[in-house]
Protein backbone atom coordinates (compact mmCIF):
# COMPACT_ATOMS: atom_id res chain seq x y z
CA UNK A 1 17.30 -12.04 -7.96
CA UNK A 2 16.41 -13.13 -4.43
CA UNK A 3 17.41 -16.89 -4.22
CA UNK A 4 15.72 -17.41 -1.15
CA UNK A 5 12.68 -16.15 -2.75
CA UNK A 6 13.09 -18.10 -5.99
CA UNK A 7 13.33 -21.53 -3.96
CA UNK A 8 9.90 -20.76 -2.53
CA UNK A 9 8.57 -20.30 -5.53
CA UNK A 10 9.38 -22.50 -7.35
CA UNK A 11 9.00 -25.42 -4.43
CA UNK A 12 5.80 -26.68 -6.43
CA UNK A 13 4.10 -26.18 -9.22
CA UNK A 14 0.79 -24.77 -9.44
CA UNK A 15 -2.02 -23.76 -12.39
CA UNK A 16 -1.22 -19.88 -11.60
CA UNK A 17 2.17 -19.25 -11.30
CA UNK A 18 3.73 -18.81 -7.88
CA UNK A 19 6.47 -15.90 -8.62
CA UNK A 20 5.24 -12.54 -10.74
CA UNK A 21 7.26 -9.93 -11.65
CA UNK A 22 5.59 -6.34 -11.42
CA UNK A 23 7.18 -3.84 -13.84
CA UNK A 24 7.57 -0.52 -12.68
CA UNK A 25 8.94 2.64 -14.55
CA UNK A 26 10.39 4.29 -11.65
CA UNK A 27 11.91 1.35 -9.75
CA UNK A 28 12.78 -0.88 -12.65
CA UNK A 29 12.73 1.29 -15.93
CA UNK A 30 13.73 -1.43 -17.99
CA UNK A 31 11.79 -4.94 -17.02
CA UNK A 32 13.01 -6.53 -20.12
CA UNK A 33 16.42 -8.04 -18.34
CA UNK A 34 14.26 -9.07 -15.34
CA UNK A 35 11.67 -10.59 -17.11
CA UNK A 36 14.38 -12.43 -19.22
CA UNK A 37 16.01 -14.32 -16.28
CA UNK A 38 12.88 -15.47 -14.49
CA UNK A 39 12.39 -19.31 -14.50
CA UNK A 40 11.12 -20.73 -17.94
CA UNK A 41 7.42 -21.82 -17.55
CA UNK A 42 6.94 -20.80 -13.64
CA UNK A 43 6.59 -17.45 -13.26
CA UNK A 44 4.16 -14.35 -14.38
CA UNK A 45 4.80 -10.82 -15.13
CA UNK A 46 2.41 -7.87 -14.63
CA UNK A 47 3.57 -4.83 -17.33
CA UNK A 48 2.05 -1.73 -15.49
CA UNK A 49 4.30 1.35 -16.28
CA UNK A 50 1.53 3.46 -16.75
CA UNK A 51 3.45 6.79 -17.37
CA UNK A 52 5.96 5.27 -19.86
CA UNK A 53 5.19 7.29 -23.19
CA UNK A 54 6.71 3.74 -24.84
CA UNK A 55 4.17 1.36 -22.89
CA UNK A 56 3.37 -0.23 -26.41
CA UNK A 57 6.57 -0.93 -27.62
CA UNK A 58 7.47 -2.20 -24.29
CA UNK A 59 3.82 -4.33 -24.11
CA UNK A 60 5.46 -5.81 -27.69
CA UNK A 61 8.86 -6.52 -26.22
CA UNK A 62 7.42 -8.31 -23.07
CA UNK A 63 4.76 -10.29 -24.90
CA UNK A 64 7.46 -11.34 -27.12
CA UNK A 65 9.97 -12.32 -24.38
CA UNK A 66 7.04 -14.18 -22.19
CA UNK A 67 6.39 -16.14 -25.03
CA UNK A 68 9.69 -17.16 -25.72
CA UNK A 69 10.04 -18.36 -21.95
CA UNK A 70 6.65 -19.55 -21.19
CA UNK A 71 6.00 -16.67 -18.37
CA UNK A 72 2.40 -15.26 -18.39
CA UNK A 73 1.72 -11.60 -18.93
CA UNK A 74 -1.20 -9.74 -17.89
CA UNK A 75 -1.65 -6.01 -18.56
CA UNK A 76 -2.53 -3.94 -16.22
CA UNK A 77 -5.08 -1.23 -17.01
CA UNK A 78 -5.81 -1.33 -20.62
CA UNK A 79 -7.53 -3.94 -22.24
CA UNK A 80 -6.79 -2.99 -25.76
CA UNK A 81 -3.41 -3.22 -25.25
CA UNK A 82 -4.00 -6.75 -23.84
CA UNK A 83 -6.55 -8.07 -26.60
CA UNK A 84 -3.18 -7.01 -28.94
CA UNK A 85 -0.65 -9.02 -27.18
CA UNK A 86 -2.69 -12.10 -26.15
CA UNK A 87 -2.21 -10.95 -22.84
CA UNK A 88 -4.44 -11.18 -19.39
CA UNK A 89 -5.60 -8.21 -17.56
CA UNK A 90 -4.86 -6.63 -14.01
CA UNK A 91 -7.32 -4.76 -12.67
CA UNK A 92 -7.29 -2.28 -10.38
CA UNK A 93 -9.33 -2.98 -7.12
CA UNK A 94 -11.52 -5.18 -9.28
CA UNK A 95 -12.47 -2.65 -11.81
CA UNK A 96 -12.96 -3.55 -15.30
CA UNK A 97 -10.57 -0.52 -17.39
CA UNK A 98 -12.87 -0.75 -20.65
CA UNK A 99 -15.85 -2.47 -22.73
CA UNK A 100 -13.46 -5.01 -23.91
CA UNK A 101 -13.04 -8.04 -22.27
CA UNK A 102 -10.20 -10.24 -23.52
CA UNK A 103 -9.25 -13.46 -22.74
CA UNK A 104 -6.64 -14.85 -20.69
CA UNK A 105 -5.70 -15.06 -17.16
CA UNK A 106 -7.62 -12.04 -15.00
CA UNK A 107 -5.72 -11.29 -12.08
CA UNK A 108 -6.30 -7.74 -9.43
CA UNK A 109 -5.20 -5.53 -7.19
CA UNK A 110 -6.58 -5.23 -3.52
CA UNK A 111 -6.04 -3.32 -0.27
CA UNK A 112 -9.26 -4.56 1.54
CA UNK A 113 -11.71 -7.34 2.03
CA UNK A 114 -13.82 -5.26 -0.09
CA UNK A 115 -11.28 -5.43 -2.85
CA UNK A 116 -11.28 -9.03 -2.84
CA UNK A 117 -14.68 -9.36 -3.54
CA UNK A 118 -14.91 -6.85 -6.21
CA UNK A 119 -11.99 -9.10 -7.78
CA UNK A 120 -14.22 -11.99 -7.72
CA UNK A 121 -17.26 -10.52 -9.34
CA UNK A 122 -14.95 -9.39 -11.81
CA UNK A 123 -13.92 -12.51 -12.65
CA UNK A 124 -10.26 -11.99 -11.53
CA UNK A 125 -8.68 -15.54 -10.32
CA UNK A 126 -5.90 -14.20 -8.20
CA UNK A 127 -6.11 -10.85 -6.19
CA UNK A 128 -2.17 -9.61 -5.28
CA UNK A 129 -3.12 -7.75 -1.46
CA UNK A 130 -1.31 -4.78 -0.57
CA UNK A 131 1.51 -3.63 0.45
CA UNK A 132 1.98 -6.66 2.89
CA UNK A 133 4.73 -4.96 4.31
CA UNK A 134 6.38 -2.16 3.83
CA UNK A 135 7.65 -0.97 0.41
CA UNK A 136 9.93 1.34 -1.73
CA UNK A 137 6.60 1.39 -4.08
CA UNK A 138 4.55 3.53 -1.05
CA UNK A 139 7.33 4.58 0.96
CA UNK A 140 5.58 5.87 4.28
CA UNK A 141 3.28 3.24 4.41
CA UNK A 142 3.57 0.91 7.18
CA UNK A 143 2.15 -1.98 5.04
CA UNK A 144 -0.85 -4.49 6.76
CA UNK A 145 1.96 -6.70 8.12
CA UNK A 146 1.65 -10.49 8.27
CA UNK A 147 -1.23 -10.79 11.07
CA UNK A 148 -3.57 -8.39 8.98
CA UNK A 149 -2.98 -9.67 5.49
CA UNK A 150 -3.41 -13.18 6.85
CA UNK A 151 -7.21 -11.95 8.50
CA UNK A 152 -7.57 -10.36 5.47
CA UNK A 153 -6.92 -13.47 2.91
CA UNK A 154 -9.79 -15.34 5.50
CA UNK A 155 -12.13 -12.40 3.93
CA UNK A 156 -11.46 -13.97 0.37
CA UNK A 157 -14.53 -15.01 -1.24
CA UNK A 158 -13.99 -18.64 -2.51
CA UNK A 159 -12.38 -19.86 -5.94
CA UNK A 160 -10.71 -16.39 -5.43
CA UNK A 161 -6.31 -17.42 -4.75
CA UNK A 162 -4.60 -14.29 -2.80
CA UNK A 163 -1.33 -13.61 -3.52
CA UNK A 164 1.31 -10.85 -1.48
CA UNK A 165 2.50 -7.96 -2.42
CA UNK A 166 4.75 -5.32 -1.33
CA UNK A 167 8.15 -5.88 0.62
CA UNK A 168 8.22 -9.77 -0.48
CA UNK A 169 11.34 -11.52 -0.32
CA UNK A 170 13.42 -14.31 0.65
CA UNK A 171 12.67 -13.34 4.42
CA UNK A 172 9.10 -11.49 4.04
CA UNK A 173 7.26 -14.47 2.38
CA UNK A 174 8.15 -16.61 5.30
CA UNK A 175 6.09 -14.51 7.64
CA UNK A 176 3.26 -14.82 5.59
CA UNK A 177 0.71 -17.74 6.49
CA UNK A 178 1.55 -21.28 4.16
CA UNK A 179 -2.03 -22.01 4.19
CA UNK A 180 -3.46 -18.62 2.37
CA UNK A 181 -0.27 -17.63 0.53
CA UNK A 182 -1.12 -18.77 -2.89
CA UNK A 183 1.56 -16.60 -4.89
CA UNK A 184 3.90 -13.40 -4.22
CA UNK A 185 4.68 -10.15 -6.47
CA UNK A 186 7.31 -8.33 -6.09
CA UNK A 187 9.68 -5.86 -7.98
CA UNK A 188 13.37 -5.37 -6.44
CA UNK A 189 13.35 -9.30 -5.46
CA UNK A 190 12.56 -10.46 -8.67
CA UNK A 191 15.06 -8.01 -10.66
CA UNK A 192 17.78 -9.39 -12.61
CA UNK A 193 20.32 -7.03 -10.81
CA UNK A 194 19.17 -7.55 -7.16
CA UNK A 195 21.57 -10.47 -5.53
CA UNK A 196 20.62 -12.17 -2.15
């Protein structure tokens, strides 16, 4: 894990947590190490590995382990599989995945002011906007770098936190405006095998 990046997190405390874990089934097939080493009580995970034939079994493993540590988990995608596992739900560019509307923590994806605002109507409370730099995730992609996420975050409706993703670490996050940065996401950082 990225020490640098685990200092800024966990800095202060804060109602959402400040450092979230994104599970990934190319770049991090197994989350269930990562997830295990992340500060007790101050930090979230979101379990997407959407083309894991196992996704429930893993679901069960991670709402197990969050409990045990006091980590949040939200779900990302499938509602059902939330409502299950007590479990929040991360939508996709503010898009609601079903009928079912479970409780817990509601948290989204964005790429664009529009995005953000969907997020909000959806009742999301924290909106991860991405990639803020460039990423393994979307290799290619030049990412909207720290001048254009940090016009972008100005585009949040209100009540709405914004949170990075994409190329966040130890070094990354600093770039990134004090002011809007409510939280970060990040995969390789926040991996139990990745070392400063």
């Amino acid at each position: 894990m990225d020490g640098q990046l685990l200092a800024w997190g966990l800095r202060r405390r804060a109602p959402i947590p400040r450092l979230w874990l994104f599970t990934d089934d190319r770049r991090l097939p197994d989350p269930r190490p990562s997830v295990a080493a992340l500060p007790r009580g101050r930090a979230g995970v979101v379990l997407r590995h959407d083309g894991d034939p196992d996704r429930a079994s893993l679901a069960r493993d991670l709402a197990r382990l969050c409990r045990e540590r006091r980590l949040l988990l939200v779900i990302a995608g499938d509602v059902r599989l939330a409502a299950r596992h007590g479990a929040g739900v991360h939508l996709r560019g503010g898009r609601w995945p079903g009928p079912v509307r479970p409780r817990g923590l509601v948290t989204s994806s964005a790429h664009a002011a529009a995005d953000l605002r969907k997020a909000k109507q959806a009742g999301a409370a924290m909106a991860f906007l991405s990639p803020a730099f460039p990423t393994e995730s979307h290799r290619g992609s030049p990412g909207l770098g720290a001048v254009r996420w940090s016009a972008l975050t100005r585009q949040a409706p209100p009540g709405l936190a914004v949170a990075a993703l994409g190329g966040i670490d130890g070094r990354s996050v600093r770039r990134l405006p004090v002011r809007s940065l409510r939280a970060v996401g990040a995969i390789g950082a926040l991996s139990a095998g990745e070392a400063d």
